[in-house]
PDB file of N, CA and C in Angstrom:
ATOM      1  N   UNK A   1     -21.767  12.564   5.866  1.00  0.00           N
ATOM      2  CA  UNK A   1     -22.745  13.496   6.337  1.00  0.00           C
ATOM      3  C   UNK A   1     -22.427  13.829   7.797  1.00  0.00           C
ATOM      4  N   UNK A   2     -22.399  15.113   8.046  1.00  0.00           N
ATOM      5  CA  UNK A   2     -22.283  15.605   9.410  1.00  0.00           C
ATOM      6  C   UNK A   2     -23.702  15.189  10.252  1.00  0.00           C
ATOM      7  N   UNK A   3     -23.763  14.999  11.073  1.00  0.00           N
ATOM      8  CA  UNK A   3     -24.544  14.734  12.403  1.00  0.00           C
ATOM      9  C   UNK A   3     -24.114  15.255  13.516  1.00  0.00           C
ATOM     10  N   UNK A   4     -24.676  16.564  14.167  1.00  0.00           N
ATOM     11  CA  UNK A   4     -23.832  17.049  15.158  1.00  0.00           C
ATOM     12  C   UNK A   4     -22.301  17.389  15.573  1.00  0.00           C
ATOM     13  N   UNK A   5     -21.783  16.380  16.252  1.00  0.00           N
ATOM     14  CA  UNK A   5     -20.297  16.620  16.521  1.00  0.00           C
ATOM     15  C   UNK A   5     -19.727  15.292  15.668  1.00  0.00           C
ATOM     16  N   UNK A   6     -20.328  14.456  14.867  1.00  0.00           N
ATOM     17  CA  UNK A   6     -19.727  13.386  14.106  1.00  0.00           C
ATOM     18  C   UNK A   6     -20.397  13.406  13.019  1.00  0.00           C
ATOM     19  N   UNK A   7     -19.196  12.764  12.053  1.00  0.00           N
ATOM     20  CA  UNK A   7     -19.614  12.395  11.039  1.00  0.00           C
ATOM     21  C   UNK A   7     -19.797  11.180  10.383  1.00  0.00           C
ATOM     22  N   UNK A   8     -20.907  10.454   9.658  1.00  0.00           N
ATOM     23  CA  UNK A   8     -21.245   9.109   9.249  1.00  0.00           C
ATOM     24  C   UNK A   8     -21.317   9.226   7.955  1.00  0.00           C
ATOM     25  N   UNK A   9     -20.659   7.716   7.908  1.00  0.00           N
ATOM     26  CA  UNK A   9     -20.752   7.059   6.374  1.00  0.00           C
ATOM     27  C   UNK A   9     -21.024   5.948   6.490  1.00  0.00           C
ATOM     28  N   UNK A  10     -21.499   5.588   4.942  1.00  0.00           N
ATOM     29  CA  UNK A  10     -21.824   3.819   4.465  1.00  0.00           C
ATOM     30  C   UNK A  10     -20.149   3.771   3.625  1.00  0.00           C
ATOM     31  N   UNK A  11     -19.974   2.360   3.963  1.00  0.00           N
ATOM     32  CA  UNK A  11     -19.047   2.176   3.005  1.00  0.00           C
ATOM     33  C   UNK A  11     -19.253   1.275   2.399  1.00  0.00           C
ATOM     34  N   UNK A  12     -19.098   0.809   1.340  1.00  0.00           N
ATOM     35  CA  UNK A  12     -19.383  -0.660   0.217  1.00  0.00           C
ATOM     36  C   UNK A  12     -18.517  -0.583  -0.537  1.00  0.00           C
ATOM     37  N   UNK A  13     -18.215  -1.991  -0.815  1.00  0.00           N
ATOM     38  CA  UNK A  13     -17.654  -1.962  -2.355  1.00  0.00           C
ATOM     39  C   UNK A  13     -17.842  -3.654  -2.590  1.00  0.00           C
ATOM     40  N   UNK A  14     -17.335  -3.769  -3.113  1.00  0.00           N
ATOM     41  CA  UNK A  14     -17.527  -5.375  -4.183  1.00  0.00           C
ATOM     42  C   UNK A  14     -16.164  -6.039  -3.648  1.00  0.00           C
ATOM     43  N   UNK A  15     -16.572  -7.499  -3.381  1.00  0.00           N
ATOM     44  CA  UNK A  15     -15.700  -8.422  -2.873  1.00  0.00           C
ATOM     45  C   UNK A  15     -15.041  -9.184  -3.954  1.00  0.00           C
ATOM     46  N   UNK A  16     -14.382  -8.585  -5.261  1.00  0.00           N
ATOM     47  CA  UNK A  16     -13.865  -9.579  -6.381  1.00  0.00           C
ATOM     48  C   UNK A  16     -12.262  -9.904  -6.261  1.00  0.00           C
ATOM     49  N   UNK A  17     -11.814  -8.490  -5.857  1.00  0.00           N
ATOM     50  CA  UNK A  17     -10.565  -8.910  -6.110  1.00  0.00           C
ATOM     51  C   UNK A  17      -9.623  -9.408  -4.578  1.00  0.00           C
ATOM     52  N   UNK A  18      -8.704  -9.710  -5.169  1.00  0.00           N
ATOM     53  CA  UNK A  18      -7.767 -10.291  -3.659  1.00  0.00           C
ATOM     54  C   UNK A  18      -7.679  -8.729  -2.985  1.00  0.00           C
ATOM     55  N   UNK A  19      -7.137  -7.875  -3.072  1.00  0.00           N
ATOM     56  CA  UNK A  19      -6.936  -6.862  -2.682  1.00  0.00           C
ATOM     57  C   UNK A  19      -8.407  -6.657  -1.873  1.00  0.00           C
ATOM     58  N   UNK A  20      -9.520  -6.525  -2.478  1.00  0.00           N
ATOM     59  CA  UNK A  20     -10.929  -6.069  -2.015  1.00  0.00           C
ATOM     60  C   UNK A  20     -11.480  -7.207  -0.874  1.00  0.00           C
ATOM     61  N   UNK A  21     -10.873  -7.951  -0.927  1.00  0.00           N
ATOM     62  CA  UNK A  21     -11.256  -9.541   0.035  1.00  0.00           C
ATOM     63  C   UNK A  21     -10.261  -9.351   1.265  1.00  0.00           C
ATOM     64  N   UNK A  22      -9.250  -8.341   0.904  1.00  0.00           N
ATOM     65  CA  UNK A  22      -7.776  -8.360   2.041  1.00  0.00           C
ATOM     66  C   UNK A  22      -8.540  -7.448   2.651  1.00  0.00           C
ATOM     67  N   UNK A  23      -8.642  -6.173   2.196  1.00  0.00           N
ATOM     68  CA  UNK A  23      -9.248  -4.593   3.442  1.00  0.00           C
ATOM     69  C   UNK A  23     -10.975  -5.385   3.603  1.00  0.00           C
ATOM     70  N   UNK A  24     -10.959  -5.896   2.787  1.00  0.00           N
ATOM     71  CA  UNK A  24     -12.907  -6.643   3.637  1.00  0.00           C
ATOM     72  C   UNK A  24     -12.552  -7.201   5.025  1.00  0.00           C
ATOM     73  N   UNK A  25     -11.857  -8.094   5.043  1.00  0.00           N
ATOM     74  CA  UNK A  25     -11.167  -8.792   6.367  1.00  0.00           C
ATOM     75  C   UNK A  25     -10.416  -8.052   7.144  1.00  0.00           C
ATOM     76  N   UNK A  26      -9.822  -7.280   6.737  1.00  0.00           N
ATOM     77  CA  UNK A  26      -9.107  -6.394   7.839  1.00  0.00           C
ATOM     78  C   UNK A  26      -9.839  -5.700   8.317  1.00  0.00           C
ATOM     79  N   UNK A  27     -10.995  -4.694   7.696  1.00  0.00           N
ATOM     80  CA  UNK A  27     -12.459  -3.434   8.213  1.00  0.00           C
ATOM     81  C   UNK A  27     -13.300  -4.483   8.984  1.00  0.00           C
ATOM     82  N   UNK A  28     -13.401  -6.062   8.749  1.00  0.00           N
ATOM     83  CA  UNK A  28     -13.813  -6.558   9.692  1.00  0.00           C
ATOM     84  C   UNK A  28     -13.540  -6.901  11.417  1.00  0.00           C
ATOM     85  N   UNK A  29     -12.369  -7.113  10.603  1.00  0.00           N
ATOM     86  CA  UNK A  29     -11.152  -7.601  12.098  1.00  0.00           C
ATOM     87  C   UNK A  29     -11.503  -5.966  13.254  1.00  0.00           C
ATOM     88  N   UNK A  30     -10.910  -5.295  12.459  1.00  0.00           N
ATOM     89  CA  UNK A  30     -11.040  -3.626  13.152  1.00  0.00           C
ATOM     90  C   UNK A  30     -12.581  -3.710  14.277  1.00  0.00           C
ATOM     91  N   UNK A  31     -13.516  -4.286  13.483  1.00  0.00           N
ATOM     92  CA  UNK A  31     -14.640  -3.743  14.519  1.00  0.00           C
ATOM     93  C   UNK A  31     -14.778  -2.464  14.655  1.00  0.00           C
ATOM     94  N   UNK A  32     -15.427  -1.897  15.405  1.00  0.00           N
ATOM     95  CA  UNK A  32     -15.222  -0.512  15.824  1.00  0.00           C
ATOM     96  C   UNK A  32     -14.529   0.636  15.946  1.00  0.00           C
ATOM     97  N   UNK A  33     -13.235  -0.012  15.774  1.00  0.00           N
ATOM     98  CA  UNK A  33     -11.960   0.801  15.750  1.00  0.00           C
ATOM     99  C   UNK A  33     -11.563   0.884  13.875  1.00  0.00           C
ATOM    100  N   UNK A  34     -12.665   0.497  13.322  1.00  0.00           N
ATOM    101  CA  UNK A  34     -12.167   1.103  11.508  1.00  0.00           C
ATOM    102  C   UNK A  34     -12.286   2.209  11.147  1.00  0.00           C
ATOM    103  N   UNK A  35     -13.607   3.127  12.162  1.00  0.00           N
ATOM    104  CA  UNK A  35     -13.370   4.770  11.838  1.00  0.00           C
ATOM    105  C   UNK A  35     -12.021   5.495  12.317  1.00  0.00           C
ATOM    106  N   UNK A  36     -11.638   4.748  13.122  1.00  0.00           N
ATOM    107  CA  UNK A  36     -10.488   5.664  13.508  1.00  0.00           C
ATOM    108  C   UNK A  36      -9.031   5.433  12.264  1.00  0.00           C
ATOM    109  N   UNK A  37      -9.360   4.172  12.049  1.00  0.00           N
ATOM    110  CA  UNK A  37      -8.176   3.799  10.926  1.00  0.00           C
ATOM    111  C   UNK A  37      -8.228   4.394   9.900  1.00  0.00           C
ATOM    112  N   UNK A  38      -9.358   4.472   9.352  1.00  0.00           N
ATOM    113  CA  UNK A  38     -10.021   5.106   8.256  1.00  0.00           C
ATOM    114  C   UNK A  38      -9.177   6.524   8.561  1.00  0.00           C
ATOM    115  N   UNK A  39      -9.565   7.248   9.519  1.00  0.00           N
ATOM    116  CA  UNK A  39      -9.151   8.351   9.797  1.00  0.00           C
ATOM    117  C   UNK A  39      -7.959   8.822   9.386  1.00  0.00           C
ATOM    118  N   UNK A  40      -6.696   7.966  10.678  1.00  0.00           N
ATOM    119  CA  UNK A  40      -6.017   7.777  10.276  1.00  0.00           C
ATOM    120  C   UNK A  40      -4.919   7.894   9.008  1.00  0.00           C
ATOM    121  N   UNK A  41      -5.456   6.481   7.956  1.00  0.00           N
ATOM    122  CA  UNK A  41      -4.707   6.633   7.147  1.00  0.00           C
ATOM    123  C   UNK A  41      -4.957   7.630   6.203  1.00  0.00           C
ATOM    124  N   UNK A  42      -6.395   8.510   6.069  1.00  0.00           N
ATOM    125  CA  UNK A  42      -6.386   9.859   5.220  1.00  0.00           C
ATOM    126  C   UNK A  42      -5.978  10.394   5.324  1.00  0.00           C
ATOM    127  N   UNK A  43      -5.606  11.109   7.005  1.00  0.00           N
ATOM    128  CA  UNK A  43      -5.426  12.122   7.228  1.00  0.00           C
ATOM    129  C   UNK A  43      -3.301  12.027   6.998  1.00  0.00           C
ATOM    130  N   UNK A  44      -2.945  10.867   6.885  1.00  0.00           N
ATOM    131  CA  UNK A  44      -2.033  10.682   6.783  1.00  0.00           C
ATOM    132  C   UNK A  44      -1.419  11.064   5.235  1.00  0.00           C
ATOM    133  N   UNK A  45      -2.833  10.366   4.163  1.00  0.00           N
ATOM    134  CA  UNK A  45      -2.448  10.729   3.021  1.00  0.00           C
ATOM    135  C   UNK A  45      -2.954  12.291   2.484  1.00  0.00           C
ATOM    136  N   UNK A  46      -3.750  12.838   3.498  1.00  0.00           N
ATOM    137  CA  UNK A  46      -3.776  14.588   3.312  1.00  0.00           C
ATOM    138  C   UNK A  46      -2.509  15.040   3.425  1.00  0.00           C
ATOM    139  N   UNK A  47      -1.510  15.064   4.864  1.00  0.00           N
ATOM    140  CA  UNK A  47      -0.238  15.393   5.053  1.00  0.00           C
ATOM    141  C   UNK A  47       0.558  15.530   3.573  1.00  0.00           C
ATOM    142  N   UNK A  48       0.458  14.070   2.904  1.00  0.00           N
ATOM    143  CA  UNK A  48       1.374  13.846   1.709  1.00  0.00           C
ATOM    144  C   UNK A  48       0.996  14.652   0.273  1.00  0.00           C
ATOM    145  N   UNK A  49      -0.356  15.208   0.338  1.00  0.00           N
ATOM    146  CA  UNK A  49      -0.888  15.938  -0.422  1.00  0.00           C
ATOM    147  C   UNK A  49      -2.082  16.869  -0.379  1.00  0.00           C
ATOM    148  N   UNK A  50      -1.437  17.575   0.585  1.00  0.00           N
ATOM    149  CA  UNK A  50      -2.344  18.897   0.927  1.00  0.00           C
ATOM    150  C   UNK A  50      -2.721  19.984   0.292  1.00  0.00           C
ATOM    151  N   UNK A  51      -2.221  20.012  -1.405  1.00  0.00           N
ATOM    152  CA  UNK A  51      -3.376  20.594  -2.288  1.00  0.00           C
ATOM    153  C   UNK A  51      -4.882  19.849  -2.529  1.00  0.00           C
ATOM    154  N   UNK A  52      -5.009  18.547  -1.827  1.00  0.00           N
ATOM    155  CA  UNK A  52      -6.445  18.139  -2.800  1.00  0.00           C
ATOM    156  C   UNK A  52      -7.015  18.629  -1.501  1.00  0.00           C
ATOM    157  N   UNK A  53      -6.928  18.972  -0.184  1.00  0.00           N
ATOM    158  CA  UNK A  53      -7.953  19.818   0.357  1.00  0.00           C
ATOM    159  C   UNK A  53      -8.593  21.481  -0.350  1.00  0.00           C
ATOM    160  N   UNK A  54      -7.813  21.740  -0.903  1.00  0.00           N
ATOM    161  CA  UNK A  54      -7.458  23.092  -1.857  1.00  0.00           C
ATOM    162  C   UNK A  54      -8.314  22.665  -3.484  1.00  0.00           C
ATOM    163  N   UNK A  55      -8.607  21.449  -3.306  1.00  0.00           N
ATOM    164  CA  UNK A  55      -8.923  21.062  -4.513  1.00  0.00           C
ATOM    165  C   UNK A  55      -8.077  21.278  -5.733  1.00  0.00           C
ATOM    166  N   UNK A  56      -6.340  21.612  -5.611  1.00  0.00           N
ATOM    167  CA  UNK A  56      -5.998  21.698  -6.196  1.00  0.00           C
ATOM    168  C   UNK A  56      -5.265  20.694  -7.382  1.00  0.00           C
ATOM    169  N   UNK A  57      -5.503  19.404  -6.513  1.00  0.00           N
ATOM    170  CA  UNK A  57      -4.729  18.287  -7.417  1.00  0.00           C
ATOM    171  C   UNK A  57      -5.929  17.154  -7.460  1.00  0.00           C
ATOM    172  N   UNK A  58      -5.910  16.552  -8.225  1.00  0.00           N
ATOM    173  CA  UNK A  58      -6.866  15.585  -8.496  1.00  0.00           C
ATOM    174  C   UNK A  58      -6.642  14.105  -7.277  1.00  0.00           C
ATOM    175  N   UNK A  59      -7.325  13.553  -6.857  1.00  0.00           N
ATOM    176  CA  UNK A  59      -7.841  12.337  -6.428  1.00  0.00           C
ATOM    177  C   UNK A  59      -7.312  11.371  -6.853  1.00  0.00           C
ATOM    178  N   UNK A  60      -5.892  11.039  -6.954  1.00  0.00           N
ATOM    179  CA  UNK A  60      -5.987   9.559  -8.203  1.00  0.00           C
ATOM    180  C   UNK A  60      -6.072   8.352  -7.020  1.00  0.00           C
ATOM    181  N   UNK A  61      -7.124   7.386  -7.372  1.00  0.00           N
ATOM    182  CA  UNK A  61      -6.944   6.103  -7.135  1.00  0.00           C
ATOM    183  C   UNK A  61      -6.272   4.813  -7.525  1.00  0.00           C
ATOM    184  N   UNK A  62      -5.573   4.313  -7.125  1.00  0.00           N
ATOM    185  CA  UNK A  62      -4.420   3.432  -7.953  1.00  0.00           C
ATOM    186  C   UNK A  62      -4.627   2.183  -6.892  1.00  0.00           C
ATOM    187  N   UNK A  63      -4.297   1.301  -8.128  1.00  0.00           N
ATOM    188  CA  UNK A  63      -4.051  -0.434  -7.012  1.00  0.00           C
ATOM    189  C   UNK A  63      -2.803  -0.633  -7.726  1.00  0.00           C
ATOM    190  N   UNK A  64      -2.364  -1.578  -6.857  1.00  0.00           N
ATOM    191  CA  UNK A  64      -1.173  -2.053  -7.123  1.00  0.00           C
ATOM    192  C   UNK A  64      -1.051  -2.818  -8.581  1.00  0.00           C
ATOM    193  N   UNK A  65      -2.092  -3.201  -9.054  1.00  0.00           N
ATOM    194  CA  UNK A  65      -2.215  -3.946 -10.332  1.00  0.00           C
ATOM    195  C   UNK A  65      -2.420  -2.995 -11.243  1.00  0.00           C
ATOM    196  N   UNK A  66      -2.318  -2.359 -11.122  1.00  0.00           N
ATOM    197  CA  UNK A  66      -2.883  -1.265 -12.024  1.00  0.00           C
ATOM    198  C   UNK A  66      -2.059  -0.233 -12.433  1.00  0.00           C
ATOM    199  N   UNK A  67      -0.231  -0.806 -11.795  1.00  0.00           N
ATOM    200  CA  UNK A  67       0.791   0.230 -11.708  1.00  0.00           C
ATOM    201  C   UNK A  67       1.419   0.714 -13.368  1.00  0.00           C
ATOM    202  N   UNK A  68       1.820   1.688 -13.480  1.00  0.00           N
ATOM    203  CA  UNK A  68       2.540   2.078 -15.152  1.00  0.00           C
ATOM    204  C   UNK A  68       3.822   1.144 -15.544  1.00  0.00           C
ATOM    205  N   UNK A  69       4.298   0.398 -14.487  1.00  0.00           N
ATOM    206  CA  UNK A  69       5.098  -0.957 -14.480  1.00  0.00           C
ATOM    207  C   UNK A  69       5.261  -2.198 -14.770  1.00  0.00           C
ATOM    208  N   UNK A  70       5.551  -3.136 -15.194  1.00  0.00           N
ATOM    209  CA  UNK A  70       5.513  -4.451 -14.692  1.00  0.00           C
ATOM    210  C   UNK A  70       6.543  -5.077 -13.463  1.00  0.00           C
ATOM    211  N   UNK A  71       6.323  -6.185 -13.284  1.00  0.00           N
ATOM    212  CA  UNK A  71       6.644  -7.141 -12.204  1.00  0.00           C
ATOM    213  C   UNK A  71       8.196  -6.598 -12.508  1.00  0.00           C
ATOM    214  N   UNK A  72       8.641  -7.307 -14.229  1.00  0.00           N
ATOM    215  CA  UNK A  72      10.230  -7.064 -14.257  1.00  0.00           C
ATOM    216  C   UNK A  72      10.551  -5.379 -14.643  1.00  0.00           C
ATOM    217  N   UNK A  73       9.784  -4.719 -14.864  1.00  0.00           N
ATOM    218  CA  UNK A  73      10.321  -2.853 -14.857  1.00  0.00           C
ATOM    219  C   UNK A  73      10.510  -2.944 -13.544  1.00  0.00           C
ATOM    220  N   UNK A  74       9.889  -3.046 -12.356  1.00  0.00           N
ATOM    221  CA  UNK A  74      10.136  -2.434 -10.937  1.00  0.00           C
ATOM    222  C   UNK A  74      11.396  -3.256 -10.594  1.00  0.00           C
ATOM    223  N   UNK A  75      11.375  -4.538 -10.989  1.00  0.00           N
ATOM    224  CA  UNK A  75      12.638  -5.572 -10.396  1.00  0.00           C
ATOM    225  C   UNK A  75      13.800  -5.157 -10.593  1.00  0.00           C
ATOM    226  N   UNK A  76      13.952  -3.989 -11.859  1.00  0.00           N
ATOM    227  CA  UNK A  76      15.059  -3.727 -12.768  1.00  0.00           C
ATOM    228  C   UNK A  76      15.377  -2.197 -11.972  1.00  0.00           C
ATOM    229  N   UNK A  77      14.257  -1.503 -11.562  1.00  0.00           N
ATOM    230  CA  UNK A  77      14.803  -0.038 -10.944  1.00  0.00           C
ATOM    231  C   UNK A  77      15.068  -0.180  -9.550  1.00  0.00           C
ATOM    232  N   UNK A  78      14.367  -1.433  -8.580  1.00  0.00           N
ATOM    233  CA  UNK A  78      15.308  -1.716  -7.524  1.00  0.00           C
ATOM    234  C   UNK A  78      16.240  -2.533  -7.474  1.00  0.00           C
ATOM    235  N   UNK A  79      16.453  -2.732  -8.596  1.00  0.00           N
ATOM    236  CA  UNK A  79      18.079  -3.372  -8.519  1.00  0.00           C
ATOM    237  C   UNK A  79      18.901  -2.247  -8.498  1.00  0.00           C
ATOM    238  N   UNK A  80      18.534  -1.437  -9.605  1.00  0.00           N
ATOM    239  CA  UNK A  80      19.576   0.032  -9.780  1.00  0.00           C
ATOM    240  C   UNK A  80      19.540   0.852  -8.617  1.00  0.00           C
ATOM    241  N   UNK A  81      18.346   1.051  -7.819  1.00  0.00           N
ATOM    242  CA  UNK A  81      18.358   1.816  -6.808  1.00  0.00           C
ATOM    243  C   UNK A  81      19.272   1.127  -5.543  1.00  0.00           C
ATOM    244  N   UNK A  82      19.088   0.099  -5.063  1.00  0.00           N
ATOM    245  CA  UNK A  82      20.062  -1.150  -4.257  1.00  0.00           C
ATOM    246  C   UNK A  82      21.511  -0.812  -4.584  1.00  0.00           C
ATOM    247  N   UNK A  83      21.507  -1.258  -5.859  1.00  0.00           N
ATOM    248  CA  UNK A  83      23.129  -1.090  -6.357  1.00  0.00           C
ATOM    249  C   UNK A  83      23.927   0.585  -6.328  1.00  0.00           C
ATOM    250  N   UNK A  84      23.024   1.415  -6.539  1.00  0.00           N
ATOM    251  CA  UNK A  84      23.487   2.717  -6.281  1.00  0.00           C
ATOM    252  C   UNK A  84      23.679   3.356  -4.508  1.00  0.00           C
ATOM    253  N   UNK A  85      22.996   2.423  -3.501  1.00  0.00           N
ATOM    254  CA  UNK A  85      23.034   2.683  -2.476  1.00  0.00           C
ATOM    255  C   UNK A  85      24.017   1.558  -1.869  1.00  0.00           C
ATOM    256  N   UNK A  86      24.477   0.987  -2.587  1.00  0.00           N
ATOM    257  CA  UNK A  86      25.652  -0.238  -2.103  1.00  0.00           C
ATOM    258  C   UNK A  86      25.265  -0.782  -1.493  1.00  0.00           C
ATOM    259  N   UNK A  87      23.871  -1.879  -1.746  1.00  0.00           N
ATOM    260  CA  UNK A  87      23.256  -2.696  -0.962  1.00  0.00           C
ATOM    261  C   UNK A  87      23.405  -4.128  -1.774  1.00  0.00           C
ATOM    262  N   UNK A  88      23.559  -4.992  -0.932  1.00  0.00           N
ATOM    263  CA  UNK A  88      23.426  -6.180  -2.096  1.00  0.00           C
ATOM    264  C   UNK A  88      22.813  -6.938  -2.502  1.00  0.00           C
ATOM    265  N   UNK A  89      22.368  -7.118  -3.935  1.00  0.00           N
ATOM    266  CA  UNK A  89      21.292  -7.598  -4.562  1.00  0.00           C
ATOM    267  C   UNK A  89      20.815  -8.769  -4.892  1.00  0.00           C
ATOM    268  N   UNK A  90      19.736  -9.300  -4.000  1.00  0.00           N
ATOM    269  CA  UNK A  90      19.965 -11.113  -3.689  1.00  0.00           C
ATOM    270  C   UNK A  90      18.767 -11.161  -4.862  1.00  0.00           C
ATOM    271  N   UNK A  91      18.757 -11.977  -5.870  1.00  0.00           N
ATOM    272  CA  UNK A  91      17.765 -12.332  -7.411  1.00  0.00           C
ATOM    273  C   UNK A  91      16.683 -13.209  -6.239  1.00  0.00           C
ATOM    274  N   UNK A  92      17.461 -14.122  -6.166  1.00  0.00           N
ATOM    275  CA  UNK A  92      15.643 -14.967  -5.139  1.00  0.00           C
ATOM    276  C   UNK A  92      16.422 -15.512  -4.010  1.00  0.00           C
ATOM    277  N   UNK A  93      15.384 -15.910  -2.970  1.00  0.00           N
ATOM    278  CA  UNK A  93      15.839 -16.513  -1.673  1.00  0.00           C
ATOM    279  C   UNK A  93      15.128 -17.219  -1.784  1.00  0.00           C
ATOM    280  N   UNK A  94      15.910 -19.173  -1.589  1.00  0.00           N
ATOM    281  CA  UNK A  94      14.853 -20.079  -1.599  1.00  0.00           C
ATOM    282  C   UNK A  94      14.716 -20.479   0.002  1.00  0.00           C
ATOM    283  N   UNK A  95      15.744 -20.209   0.704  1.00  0.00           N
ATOM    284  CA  UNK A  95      15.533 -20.488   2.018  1.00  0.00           C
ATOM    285  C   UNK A  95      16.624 -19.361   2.397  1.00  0.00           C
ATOM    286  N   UNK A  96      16.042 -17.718   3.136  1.00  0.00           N
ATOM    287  CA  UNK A  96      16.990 -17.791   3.828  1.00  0.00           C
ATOM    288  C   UNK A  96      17.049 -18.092   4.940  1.00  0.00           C
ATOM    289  N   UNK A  97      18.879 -17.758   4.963  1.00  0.00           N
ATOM    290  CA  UNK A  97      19.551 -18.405   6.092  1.00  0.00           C
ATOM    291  C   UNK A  97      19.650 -17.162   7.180  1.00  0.00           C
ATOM    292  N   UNK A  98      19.565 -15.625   7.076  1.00  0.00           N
ATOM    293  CA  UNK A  98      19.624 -14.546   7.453  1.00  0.00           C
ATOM    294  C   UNK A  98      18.265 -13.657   7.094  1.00  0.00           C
ATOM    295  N   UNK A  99      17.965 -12.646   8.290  1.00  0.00           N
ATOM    296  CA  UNK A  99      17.311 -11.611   8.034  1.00  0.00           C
ATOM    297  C   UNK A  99      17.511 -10.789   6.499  1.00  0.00           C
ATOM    298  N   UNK A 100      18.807 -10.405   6.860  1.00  0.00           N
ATOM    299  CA  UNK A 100      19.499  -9.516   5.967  1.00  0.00           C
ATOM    300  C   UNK A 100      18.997 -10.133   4.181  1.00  0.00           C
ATOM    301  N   UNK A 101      19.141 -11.445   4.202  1.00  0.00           N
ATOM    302  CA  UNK A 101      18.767 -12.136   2.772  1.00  0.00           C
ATOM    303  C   UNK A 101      17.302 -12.091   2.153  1.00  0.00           C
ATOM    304  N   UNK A 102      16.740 -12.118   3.558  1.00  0.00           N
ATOM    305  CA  UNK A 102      15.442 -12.008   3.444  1.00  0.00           C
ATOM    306  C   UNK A 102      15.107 -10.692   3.075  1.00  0.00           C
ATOM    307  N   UNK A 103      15.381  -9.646   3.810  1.00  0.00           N
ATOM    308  CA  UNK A 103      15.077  -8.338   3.387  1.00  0.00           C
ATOM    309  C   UNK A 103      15.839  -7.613   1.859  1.00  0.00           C
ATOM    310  N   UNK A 104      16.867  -8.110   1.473  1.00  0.00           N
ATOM    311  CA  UNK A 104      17.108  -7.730   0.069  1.00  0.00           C
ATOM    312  C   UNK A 104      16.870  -8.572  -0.718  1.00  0.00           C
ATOM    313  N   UNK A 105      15.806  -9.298  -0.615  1.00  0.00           N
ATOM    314  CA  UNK A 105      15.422 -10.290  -1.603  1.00  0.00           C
ATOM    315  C   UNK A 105      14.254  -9.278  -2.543  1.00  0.00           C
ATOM    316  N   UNK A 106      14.556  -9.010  -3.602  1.00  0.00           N
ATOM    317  CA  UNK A 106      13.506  -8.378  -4.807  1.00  0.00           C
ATOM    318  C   UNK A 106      12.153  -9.067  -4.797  1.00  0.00           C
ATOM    319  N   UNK A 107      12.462 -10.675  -5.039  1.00  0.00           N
ATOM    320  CA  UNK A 107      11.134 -10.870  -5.161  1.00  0.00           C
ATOM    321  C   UNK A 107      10.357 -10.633  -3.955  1.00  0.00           C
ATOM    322  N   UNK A 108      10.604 -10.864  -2.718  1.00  0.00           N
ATOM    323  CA  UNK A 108      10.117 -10.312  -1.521  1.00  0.00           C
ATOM    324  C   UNK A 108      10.251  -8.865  -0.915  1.00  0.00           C
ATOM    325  N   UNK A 109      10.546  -8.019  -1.971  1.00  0.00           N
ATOM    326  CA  UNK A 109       9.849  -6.539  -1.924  1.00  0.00           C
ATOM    327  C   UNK A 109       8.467  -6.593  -2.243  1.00  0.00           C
ATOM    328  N   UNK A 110       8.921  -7.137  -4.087  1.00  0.00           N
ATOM    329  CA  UNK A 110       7.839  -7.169  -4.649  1.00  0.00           C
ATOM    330  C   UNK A 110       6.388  -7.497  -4.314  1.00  0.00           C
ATOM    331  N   UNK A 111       6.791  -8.984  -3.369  1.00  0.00           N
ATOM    332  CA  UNK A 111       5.770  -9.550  -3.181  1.00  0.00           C
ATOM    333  C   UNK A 111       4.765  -9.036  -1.938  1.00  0.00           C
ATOM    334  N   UNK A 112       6.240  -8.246  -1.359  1.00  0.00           N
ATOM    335  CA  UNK A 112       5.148  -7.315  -0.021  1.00  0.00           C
ATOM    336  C   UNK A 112       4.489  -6.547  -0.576  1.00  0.00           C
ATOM    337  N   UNK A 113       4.677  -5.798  -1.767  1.00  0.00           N
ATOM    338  CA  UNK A 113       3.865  -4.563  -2.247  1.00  0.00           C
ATOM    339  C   UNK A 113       2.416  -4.793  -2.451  1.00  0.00           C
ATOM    340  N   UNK A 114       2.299  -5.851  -2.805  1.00  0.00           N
ATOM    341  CA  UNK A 114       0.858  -6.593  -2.819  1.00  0.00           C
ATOM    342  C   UNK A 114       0.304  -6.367  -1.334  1.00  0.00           C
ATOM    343  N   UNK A 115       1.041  -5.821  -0.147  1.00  0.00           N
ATOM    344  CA  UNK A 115       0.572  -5.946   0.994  1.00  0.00           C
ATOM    345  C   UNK A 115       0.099  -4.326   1.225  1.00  0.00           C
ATOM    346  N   UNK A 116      -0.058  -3.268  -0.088  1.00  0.00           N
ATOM    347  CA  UNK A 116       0.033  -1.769   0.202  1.00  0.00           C
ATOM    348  C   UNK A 116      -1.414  -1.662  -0.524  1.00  0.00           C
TER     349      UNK A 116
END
């Protein structure tokens, strides 16, 4: 709702899932500075799809659990994508010993994505 030169909202939602318990703690941490984040990251995801101001494309909401994938479909197209960019493809890192191991480690893509 507009109010003069600003605009206010309530925000809520339900504390069940890990994901919903992660942005609960983070909109907390923020304090005062969550309208601007808020801001922020919309206006960031308007840039990426500037027909739904146009109302031309639909709204989709998606969680990461909720992807048309599984764990091993995505493991299998960044391997192919890695391997087509001549990167090399580390299966697991139990300790690395390098950055580099760390960052082409699949399961630690994967496991960051949980961080989106």
């Amino acid at each position: 709702m507009k109010k003069g030169d600003n605009y206010r909202y309530t925000l809520q939602f339900p504390a069940q899932t890990e994901d919903q318990l992660q942005v609960g703690e983070l909109l907390e941490r923020l304090g005062s500075k969550k309208s601007r984040f808020i801001v922020i990251v919309l206006a960031e995801y308007i840039r990426d799809h500037p027909d739904i101001l146009e109302g031309k494309s639909p709204i989709r909401v998606t969680s990461v659990n909720n992807l048309p994938y599984s764990r091993n479909e995505l493991r299998e197209m960044i391997k192919q994508i890695m391997t087509e960019d001549g990167l090399e493809v580390v299966e697991k890192v139990d300790a690395p010993t390098n950055e580099t191991q760390s960052d082409n480690s699949i399961d630690a893509m994967l496991d960051s994505l949980m961080d989106f």
